[in-house]
PDB file of N, CA and C in Angstrom:
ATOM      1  N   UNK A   1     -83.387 -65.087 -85.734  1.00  0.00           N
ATOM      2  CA  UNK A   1     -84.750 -64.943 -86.196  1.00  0.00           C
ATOM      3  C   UNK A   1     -84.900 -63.558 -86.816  1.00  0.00           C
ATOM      4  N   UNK A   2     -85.378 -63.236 -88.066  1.00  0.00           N
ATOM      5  CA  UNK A   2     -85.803 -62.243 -88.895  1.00  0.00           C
ATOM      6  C   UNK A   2     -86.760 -61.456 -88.337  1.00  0.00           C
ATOM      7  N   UNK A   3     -86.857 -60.151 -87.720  1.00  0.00           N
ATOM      8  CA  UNK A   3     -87.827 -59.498 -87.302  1.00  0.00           C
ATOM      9  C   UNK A   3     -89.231 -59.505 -87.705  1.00  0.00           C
ATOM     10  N   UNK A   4     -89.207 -59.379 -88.846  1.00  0.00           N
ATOM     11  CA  UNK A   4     -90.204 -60.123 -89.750  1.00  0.00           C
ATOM     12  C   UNK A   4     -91.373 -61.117 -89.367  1.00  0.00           C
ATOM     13  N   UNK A   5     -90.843 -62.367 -88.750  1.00  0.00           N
ATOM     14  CA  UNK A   5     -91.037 -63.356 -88.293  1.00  0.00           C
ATOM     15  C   UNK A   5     -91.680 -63.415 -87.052  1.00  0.00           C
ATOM     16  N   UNK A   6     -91.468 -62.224 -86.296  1.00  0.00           N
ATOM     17  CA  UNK A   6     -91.160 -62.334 -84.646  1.00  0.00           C
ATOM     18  C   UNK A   6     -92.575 -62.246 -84.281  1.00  0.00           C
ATOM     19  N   UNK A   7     -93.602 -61.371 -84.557  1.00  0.00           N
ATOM     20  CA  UNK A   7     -95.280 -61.469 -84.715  1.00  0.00           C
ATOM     21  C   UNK A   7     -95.182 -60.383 -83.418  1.00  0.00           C
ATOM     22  N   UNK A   8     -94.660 -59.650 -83.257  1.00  0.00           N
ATOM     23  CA  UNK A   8     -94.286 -58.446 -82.617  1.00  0.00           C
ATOM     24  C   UNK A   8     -95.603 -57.636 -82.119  1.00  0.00           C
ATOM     25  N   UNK A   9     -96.042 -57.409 -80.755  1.00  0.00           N
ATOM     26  CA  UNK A   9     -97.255 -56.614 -80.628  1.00  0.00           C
ATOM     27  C   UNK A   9     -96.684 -55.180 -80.164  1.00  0.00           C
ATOM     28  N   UNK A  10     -95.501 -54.986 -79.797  1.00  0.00           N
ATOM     29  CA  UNK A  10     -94.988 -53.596 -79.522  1.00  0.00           C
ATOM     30  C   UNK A  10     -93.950 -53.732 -79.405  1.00  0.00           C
ATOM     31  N   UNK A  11     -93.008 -53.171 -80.290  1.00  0.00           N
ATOM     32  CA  UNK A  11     -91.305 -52.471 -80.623  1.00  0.00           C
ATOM     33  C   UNK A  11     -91.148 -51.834 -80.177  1.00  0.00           C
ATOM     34  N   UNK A  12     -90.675 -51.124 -78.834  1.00  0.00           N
ATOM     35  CA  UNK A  12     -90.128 -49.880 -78.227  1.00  0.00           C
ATOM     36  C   UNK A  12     -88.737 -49.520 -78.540  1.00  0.00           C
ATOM     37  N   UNK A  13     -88.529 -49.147 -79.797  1.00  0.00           N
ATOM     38  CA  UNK A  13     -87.108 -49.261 -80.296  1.00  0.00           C
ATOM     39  C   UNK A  13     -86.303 -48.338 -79.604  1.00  0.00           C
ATOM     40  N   UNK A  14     -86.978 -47.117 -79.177  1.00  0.00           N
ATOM     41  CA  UNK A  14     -85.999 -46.265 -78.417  1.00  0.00           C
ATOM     42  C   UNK A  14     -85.562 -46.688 -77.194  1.00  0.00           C
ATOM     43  N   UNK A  15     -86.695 -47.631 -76.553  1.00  0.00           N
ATOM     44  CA  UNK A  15     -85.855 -48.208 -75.127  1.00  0.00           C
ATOM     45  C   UNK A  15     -84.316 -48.747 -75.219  1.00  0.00           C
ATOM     46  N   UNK A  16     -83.881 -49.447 -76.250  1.00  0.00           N
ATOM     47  CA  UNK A  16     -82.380 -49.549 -76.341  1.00  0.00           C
ATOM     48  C   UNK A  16     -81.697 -48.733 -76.100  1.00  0.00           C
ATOM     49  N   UNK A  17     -80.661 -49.137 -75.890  1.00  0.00           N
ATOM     50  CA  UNK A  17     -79.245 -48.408 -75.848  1.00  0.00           C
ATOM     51  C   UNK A  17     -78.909 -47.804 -77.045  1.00  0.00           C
ATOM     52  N   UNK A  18     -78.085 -46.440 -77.043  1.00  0.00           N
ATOM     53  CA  UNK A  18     -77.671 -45.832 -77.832  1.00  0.00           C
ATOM     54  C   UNK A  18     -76.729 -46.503 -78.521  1.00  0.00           C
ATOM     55  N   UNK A  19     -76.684 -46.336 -79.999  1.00  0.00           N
ATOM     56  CA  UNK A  19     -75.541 -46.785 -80.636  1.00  0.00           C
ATOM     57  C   UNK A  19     -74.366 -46.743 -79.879  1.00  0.00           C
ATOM     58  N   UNK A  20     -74.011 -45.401 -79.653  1.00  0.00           N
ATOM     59  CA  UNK A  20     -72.529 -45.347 -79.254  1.00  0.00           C
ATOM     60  C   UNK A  20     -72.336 -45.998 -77.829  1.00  0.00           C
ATOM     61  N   UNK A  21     -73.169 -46.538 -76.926  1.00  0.00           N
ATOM     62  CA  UNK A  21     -73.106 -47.136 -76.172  1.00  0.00           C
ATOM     63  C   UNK A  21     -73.078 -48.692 -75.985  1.00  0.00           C
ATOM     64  N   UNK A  22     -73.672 -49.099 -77.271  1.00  0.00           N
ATOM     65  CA  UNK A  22     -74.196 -50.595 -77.839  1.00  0.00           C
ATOM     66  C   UNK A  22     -72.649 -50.511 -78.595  1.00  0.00           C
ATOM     67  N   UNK A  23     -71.935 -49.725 -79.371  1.00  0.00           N
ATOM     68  CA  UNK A  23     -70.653 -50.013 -79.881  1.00  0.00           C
ATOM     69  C   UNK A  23     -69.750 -50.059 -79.068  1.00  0.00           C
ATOM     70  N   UNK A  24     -69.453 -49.247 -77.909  1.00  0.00           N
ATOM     71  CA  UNK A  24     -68.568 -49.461 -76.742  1.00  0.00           C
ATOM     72  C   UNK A  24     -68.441 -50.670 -76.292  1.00  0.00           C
ATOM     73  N   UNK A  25     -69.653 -51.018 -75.837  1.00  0.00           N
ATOM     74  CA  UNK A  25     -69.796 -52.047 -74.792  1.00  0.00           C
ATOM     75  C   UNK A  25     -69.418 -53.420 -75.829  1.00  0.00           C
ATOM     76  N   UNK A  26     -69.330 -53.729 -76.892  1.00  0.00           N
ATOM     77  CA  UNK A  26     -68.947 -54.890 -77.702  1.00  0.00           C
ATOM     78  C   UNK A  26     -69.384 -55.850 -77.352  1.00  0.00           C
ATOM     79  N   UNK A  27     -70.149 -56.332 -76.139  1.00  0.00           N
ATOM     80  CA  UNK A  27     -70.797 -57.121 -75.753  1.00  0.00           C
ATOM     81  C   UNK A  27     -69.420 -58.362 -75.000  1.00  0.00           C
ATOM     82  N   UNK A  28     -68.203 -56.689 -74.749  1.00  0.00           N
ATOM     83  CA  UNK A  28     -67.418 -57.413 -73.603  1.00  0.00           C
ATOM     84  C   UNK A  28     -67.600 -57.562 -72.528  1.00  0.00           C
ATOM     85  N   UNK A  29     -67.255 -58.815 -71.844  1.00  0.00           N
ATOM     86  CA  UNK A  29     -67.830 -59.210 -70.474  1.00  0.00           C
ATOM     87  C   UNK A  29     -67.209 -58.421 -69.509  1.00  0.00           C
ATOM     88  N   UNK A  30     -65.644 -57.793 -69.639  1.00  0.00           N
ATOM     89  CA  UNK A  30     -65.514 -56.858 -68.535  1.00  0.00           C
ATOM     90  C   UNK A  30     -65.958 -55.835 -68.706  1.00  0.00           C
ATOM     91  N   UNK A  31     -66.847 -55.180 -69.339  1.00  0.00           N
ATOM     92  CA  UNK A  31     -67.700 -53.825 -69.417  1.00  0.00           C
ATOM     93  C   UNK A  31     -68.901 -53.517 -68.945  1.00  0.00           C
ATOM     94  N   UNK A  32     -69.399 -55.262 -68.688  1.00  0.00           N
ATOM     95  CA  UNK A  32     -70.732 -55.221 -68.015  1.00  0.00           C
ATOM     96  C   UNK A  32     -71.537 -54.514 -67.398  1.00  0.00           C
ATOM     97  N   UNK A  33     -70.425 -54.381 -66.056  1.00  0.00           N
ATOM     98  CA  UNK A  33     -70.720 -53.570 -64.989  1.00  0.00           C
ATOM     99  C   UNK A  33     -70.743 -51.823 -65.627  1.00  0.00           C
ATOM    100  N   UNK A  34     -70.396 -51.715 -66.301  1.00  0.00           N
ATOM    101  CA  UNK A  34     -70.041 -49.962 -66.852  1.00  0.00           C
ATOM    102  C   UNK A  34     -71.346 -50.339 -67.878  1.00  0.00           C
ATOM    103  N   UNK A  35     -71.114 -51.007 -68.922  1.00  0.00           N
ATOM    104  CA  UNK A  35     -72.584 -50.842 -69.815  1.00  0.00           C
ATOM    105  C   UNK A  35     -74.027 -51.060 -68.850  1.00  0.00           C
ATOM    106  N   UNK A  36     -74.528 -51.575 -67.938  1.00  0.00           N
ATOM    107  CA  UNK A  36     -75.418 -51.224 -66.904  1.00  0.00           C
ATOM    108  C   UNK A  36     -75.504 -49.975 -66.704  1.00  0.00           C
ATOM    109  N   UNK A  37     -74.484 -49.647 -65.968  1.00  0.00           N
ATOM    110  CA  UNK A  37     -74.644 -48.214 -65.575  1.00  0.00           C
ATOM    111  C   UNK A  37     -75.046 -47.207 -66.412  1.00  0.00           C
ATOM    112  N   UNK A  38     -73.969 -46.677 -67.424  1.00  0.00           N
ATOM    113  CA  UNK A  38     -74.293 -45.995 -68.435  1.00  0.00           C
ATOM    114  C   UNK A  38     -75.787 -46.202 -69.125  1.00  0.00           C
ATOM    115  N   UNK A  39     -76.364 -47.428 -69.180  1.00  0.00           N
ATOM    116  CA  UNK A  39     -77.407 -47.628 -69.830  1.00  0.00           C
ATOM    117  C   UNK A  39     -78.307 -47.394 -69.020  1.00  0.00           C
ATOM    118  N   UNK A  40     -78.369 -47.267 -67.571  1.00  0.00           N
ATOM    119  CA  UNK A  40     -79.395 -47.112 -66.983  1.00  0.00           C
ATOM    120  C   UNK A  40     -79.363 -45.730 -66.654  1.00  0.00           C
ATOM    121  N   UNK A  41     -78.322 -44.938 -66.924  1.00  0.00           N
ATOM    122  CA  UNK A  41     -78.336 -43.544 -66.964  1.00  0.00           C
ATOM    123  C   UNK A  41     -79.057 -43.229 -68.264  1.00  0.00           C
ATOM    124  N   UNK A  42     -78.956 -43.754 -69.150  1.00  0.00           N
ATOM    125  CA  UNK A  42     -79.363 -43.336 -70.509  1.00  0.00           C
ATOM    126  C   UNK A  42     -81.353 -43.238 -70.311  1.00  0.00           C
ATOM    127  N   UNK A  43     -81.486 -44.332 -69.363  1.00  0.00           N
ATOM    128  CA  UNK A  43     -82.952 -44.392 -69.335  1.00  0.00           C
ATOM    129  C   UNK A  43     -83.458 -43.765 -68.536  1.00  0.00           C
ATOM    130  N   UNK A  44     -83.161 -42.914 -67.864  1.00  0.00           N
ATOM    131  CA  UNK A  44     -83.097 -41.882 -67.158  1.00  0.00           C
ATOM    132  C   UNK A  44     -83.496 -40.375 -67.865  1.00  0.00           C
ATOM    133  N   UNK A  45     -83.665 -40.883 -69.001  1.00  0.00           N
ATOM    134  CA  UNK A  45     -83.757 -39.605 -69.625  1.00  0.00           C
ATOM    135  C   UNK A  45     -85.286 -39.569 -69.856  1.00  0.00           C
ATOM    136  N   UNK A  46     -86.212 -38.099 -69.947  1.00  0.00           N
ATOM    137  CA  UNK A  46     -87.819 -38.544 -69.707  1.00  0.00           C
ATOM    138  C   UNK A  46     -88.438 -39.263 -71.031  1.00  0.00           C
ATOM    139  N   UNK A  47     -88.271 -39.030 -71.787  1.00  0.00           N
ATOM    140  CA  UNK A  47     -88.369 -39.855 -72.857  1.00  0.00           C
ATOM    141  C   UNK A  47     -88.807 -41.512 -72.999  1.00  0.00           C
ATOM    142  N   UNK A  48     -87.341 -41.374 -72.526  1.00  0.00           N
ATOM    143  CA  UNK A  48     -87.250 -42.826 -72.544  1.00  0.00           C
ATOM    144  C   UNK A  48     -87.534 -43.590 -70.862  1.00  0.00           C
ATOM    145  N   UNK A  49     -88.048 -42.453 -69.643  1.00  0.00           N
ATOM    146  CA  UNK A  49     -88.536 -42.629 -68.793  1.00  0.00           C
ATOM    147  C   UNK A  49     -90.295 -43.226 -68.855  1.00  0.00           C
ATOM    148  N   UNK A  50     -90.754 -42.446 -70.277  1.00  0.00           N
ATOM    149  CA  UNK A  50     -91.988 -42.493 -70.372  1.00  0.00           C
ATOM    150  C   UNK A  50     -92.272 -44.060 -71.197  1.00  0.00           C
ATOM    151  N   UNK A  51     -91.483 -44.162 -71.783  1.00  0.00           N
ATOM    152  CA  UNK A  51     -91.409 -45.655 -72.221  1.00  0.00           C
ATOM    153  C   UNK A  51     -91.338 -46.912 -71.447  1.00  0.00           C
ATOM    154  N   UNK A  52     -90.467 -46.766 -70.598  1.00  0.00           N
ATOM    155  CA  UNK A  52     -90.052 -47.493 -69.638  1.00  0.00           C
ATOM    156  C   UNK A  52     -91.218 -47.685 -68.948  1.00  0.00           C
ATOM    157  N   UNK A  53     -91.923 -46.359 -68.437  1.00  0.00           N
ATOM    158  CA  UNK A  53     -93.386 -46.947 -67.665  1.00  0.00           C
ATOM    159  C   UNK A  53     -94.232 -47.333 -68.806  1.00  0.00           C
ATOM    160  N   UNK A  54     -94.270 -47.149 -69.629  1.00  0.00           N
ATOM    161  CA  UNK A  54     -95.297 -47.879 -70.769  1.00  0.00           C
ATOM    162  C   UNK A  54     -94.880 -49.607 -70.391  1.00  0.00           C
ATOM    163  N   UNK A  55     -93.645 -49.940 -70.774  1.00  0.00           N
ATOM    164  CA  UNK A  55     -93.591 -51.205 -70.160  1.00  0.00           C
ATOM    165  C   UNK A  55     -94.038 -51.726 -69.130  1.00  0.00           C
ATOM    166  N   UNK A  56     -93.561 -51.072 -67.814  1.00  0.00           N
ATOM    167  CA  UNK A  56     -94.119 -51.178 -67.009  1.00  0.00           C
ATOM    168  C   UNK A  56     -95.342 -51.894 -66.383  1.00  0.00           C
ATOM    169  N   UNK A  57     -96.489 -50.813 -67.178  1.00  0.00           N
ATOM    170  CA  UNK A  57     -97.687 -50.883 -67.167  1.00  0.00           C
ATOM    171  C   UNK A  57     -97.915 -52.128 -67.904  1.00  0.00           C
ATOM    172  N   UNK A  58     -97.560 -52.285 -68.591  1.00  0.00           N
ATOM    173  CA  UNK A  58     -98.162 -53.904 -70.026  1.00  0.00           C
ATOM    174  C   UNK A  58     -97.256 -54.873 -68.845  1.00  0.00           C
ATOM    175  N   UNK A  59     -96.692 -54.828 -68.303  1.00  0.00           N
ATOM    176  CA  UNK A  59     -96.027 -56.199 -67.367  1.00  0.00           C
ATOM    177  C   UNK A  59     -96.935 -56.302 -65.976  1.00  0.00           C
ATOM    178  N   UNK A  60     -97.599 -55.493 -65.783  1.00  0.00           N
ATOM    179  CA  UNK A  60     -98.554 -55.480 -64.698  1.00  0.00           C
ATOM    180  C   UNK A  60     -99.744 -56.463 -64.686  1.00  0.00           C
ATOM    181  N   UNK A  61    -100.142 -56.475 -66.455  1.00  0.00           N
ATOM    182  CA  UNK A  61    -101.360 -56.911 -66.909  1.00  0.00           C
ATOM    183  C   UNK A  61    -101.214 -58.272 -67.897  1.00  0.00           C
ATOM    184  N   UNK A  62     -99.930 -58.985 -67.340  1.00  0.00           N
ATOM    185  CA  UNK A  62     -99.981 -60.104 -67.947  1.00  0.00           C
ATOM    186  C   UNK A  62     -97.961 -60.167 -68.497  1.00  0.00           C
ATOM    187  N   UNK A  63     -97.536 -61.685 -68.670  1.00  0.00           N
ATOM    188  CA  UNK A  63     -96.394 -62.155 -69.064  1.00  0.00           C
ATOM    189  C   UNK A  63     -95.721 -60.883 -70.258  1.00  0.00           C
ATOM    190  N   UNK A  64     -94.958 -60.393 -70.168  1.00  0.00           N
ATOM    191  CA  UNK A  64     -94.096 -60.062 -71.220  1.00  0.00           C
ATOM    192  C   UNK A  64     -92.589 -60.156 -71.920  1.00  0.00           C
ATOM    193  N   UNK A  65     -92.654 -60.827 -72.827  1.00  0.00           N
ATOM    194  CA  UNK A  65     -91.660 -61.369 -73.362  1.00  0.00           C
ATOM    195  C   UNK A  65     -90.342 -59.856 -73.885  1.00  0.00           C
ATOM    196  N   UNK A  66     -89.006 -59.569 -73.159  1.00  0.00           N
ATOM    197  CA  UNK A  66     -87.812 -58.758 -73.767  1.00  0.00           C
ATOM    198  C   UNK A  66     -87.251 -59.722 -74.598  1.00  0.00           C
ATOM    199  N   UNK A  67     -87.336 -59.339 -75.712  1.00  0.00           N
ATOM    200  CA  UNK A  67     -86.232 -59.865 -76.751  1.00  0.00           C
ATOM    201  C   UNK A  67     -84.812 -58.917 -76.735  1.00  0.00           C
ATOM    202  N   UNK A  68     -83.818 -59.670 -77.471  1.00  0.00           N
ATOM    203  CA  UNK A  68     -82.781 -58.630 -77.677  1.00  0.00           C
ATOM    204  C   UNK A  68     -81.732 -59.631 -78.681  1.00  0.00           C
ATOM    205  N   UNK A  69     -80.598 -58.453 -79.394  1.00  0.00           N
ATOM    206  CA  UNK A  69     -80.536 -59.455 -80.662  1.00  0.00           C
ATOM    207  C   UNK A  69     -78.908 -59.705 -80.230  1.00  0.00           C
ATOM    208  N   UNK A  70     -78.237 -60.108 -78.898  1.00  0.00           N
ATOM    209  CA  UNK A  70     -77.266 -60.634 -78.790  1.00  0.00           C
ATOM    210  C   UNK A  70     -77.282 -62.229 -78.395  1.00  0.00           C
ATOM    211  N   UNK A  71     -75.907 -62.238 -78.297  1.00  0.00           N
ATOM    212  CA  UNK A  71     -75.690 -63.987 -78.571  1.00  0.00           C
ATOM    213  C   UNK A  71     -75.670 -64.332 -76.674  1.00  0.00           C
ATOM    214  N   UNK A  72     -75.363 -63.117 -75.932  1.00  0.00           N
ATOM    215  CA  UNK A  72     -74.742 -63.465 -74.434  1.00  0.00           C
ATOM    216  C   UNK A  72     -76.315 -63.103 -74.025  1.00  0.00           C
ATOM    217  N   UNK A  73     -77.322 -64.215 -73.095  1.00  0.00           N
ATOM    218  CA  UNK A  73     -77.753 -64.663 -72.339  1.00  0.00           C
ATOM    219  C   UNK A  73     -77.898 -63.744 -71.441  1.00  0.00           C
ATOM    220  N   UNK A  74     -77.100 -63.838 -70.805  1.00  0.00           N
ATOM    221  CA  UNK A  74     -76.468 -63.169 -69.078  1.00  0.00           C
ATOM    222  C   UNK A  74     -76.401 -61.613 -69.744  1.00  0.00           C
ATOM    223  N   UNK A  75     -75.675 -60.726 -70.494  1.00  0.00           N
ATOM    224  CA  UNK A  75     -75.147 -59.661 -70.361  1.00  0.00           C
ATOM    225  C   UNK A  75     -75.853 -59.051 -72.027  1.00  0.00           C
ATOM    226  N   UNK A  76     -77.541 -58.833 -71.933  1.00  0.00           N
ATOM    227  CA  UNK A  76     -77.522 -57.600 -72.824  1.00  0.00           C
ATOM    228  C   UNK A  76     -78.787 -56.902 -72.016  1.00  0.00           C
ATOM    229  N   UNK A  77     -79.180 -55.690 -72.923  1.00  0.00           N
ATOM    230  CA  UNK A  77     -79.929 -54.943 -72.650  1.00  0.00           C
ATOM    231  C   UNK A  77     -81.346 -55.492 -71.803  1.00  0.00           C
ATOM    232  N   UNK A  78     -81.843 -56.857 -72.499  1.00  0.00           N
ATOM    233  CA  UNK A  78     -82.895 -56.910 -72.161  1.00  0.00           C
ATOM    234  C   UNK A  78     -83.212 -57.477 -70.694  1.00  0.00           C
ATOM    235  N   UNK A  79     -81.560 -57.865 -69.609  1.00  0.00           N
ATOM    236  CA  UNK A  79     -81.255 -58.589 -68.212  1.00  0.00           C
ATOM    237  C   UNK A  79     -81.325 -57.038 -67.650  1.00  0.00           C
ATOM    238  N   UNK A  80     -81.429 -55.801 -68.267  1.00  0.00           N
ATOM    239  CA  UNK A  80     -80.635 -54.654 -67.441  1.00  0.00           C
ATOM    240  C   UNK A  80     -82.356 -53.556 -67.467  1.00  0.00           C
ATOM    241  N   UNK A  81     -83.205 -54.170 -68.591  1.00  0.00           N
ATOM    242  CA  UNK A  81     -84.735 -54.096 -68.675  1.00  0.00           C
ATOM    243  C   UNK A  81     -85.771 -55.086 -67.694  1.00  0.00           C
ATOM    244  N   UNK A  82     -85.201 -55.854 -67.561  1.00  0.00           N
ATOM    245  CA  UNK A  82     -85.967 -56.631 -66.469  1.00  0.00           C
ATOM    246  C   UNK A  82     -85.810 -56.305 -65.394  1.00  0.00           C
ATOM    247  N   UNK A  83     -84.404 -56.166 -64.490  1.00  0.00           N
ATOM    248  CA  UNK A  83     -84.103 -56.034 -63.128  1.00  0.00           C
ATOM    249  C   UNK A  83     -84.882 -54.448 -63.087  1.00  0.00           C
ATOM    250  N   UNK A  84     -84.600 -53.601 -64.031  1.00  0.00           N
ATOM    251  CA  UNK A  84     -85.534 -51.969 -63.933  1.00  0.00           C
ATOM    252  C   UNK A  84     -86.963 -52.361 -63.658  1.00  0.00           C
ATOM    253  N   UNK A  85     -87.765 -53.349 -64.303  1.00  0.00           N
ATOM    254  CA  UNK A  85     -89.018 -53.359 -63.856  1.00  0.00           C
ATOM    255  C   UNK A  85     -89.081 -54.153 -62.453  1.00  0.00           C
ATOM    256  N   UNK A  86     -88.180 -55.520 -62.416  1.00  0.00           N
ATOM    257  CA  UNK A  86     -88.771 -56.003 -60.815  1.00  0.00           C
ATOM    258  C   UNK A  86     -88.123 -55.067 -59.749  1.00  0.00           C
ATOM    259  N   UNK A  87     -87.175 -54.263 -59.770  1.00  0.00           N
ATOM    260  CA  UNK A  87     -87.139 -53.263 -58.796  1.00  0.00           C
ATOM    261  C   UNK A  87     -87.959 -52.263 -58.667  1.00  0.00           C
ATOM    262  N   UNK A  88     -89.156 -52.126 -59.882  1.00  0.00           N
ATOM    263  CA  UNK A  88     -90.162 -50.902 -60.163  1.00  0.00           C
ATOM    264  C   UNK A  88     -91.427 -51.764 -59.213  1.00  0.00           C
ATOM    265  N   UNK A  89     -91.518 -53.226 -59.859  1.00  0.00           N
ATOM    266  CA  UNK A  89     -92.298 -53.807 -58.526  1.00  0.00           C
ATOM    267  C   UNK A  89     -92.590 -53.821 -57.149  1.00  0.00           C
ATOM    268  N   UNK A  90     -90.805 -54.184 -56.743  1.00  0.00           N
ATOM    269  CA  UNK A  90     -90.529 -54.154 -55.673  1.00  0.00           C
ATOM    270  C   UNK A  90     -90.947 -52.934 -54.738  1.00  0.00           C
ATOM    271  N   UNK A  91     -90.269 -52.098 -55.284  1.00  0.00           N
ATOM    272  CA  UNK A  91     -90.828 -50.293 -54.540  1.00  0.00           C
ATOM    273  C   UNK A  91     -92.201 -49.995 -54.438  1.00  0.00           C
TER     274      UNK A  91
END
């Protein structure tokens, strides 16, 4: 689907992963466990801490849909964005 298309109410483009981390990880399945990590170190940074609770907050107040533009289901950014907020619940 063409971004274009998507009818988008907020792009948090910096919440992704860094290039050089999104090129590492190749979206190989034995890296999983290491692209998690690294990526959740990456969000760790305040920046992109402050984003993260922006999400946060908009998932509090109703359904929110993570998109993400890989083909694997199970293993991209947006499975490693969800478990960050229901553990932000949880606590």
């Amino acid at each position: 689907m063409k971004k274009d298309a998507l009818r988008l109410d907020l792009w948090l483009r910096d919440l992704g992963p860094s290039n050089e981390l999104r090129k590492w990880f190749g979206h190989r399945a034995e890296r999983w466990p290491e692209f998690q990590r690294r990526y959740r170190e990456e969000l760790e940074q305040p920046f992109r801490r402050e984003l993260l609770s922006q999400l946060a907050e908009l998932a509090q107040h109703g359904p929110l849909t993570l998109l993400y533009g890989a083909r694997d289901e199970e293993r991209n950014q947006a499975v490693v964005l969800r478990a960050l907020l229901e553990e932000g619940a949880e606590s």
